[in-house]
Protein backbone atom coordinates (compact mmCIF):
# COMPACT_ATOMS: atom_id res chain seq x y z
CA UNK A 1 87.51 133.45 100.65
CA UNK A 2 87.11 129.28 100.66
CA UNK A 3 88.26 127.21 98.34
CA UNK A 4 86.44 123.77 98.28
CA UNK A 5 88.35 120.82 97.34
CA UNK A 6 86.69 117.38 96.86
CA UNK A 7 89.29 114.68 96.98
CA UNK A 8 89.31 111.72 94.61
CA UNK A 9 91.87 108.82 95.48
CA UNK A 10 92.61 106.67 92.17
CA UNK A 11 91.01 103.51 91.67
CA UNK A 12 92.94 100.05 92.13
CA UNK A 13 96.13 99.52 89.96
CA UNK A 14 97.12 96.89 87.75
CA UNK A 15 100.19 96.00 89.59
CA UNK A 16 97.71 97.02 92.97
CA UNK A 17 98.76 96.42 96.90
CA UNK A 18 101.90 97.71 98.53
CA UNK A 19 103.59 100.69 98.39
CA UNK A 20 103.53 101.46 94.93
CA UNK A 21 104.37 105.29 95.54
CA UNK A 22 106.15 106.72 92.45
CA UNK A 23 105.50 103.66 90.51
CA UNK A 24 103.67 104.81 87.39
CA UNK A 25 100.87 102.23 87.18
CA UNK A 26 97.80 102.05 85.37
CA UNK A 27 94.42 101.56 86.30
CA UNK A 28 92.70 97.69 86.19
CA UNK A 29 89.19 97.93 84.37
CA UNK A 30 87.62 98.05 88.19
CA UNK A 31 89.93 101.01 89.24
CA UNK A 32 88.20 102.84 86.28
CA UNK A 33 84.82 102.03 87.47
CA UNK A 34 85.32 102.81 91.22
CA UNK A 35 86.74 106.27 90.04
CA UNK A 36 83.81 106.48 87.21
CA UNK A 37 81.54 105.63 90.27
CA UNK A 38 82.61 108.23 92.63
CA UNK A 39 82.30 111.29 90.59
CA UNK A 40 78.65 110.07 89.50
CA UNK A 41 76.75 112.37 91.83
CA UNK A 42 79.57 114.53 92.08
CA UNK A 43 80.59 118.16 91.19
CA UNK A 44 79.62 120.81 89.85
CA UNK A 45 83.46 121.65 89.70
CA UNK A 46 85.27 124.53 88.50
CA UNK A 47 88.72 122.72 87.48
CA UNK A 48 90.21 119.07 87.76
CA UNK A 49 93.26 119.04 89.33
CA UNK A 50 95.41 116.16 89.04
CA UNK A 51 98.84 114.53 89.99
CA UNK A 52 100.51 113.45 86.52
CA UNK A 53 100.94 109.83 87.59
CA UNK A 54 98.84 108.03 84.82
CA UNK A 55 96.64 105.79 87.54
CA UNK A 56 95.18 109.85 88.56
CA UNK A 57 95.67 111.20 85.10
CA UNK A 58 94.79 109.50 82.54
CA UNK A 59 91.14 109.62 84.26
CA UNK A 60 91.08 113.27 85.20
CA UNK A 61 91.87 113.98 81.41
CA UNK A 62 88.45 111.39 80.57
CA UNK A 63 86.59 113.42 82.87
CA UNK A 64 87.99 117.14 81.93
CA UNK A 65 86.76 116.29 78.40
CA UNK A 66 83.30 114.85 79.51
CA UNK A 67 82.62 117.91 81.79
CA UNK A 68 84.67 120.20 79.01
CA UNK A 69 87.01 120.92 82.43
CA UNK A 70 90.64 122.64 82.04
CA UNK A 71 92.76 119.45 83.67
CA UNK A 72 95.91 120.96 85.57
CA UNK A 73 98.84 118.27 86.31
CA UNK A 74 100.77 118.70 89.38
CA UNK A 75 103.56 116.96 90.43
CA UNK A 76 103.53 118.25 94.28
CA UNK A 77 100.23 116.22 94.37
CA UNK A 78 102.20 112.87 93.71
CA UNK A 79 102.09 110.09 96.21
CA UNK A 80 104.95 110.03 99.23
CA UNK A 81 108.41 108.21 97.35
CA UNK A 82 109.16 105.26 99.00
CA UNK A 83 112.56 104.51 98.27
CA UNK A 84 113.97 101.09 98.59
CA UNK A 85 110.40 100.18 99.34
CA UNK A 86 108.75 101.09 96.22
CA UNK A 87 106.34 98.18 94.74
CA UNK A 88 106.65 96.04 97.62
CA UNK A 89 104.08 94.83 99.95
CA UNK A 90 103.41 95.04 103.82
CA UNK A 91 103.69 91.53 104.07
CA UNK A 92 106.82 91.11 101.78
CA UNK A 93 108.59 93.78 103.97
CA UNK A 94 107.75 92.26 107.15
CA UNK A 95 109.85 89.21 106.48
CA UNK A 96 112.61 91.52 105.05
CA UNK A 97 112.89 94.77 107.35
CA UNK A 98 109.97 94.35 109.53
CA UNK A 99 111.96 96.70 112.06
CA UNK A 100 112.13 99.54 110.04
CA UNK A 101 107.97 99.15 108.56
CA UNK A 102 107.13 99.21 112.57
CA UNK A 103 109.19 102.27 112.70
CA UNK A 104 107.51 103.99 109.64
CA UNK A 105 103.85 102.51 111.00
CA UNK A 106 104.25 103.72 114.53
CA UNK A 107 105.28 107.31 113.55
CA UNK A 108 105.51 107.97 109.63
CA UNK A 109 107.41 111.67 110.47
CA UNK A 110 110.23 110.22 112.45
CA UNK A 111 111.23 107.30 109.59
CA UNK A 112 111.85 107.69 106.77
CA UNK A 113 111.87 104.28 104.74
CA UNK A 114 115.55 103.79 102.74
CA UNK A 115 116.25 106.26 100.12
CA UNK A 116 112.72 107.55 100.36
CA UNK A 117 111.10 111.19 101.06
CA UNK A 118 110.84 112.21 104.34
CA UNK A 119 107.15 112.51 105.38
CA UNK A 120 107.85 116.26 106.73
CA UNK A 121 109.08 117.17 103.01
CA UNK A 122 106.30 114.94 101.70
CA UNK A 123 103.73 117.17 103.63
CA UNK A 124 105.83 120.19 102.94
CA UNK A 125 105.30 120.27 99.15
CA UNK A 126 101.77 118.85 99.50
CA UNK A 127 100.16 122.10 101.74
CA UNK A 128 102.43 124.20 99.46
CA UNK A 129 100.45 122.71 96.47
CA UNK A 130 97.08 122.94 98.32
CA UNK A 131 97.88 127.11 99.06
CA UNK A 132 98.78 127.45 95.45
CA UNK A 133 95.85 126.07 94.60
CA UNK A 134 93.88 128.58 97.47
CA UNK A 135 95.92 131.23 95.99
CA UNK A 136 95.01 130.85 92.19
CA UNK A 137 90.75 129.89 92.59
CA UNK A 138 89.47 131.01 96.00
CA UNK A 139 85.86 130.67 95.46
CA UNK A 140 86.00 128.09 93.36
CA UNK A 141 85.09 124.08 93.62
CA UNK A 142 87.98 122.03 92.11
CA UNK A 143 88.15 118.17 92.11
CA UNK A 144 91.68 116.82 92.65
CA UNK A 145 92.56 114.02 91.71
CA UNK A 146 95.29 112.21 93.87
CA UNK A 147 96.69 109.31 95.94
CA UNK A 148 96.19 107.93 99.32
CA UNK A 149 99.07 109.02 101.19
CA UNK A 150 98.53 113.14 99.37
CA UNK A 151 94.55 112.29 100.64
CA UNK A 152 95.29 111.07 104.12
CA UNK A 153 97.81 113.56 104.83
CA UNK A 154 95.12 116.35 104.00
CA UNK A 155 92.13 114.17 106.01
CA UNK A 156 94.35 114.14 109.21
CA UNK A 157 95.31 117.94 108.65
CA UNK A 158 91.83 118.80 108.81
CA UNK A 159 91.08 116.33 111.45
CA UNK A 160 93.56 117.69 113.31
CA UNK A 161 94.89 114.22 113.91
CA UNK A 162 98.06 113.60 115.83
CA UNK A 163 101.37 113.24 113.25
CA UNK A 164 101.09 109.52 114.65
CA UNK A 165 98.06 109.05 113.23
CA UNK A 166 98.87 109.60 109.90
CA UNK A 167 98.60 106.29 108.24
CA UNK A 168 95.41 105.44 110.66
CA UNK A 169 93.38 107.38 108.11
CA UNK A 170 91.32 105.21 105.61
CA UNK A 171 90.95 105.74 102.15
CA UNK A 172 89.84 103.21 99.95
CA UNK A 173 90.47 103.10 96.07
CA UNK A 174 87.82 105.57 94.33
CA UNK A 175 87.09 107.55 97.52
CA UNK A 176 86.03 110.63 97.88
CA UNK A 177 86.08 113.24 100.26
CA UNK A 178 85.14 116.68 100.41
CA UNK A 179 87.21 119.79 102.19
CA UNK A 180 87.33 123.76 102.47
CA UNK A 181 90.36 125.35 102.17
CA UNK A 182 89.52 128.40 104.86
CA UNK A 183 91.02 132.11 104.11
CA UNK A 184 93.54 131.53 106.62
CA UNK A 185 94.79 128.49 104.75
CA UNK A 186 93.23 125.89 107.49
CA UNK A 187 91.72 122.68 106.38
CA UNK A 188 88.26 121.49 107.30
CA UNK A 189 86.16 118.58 106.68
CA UNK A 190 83.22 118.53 104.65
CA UNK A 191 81.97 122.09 102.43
């Protein structure tokens, strides 16, 4: 049996742009509104799934008590740690170690920024999330509520993207996407 997941990336931040990763920020008064948007012709969903970081959070709990939704918080769904590289921007880190980002651009699997998570472990705990989740509510039509690397890292997955490709996936603040878990544990696009 299928499990259908739609995705939900959070909406802009407060302290927005770069590679805010593990950084706990909150949601500006627009990233509430792109998210609000979203989910407006949305659903109908079994569960809300969410990763615990308060910019996915604190809106999956607004919407698990609007839709009367169980809201399940888990931390294998939290965006890829960046290490030494956490909170700064593209174009801050291309005057500082512009080397190393055209490493991690060119292929995100084989560099790893300083003291981050390797992209392999990254995608490691994420798919081991995503089969929990098949394991638990096959049959079932969750919304999860995530972060852009957890979202393009699935995307490419079921694309069946090259591992170089990784980052080449776009999603914007308040997108969502829709995929099906198959019985096998193979992503696909779409329901």
């Amino acid at each position: 049996m299928s499990l259908r997941l739609d995705l939900l990336r959070h909406g802009e931040t407060e302290l927005g742009g770069g590679l805010r990763g593990s950084l706990d920020d909150a949601l500006t008064a627009n990233g509430w509104t792109q998210m609000r948007a979203a989910v407006v012709d949305g659903g109908p969903w079994d569960r809300i799934v969410s990763s615990p970081l308060q910019r996915c959070a604190r809106f999956a709990a607004e919407l698990g008590e609007q839709l009367n939704l169980s809201v399940h918080l888990d931390k294998d769904l939290q965006e890829l740690h960046f290490g030494a590289w956490e909170g700064q921007s593209a174009a801050a880190l291309m005057e500082t170690d512009a080397e190393a980002l055209g490493l991690f651009w060119a292929d995100p699997y084989g560099f790893t920024p300083p003291q981050g998570e390797p992209v392999s472990a990254f995608s490691s705990r994420v798919l081991a999330a995503v089969g929990r989740l098949h394991a638990a509510y096959a049959g079932e039509r969750i919304l999860l509520v995530s972060h852009g690397g957890v979202m393009r890292l699935l995307l490419a997955q079921a694309r069946e993207l090259p591992r170089e490709q990784l980052l080449n996936v776009e999603v914007g603040h308040g997108a969502l996407f829709a995929l099906t878990v198959a019985a096998d544990g193979a992503l696909k696009e779409g329901h």
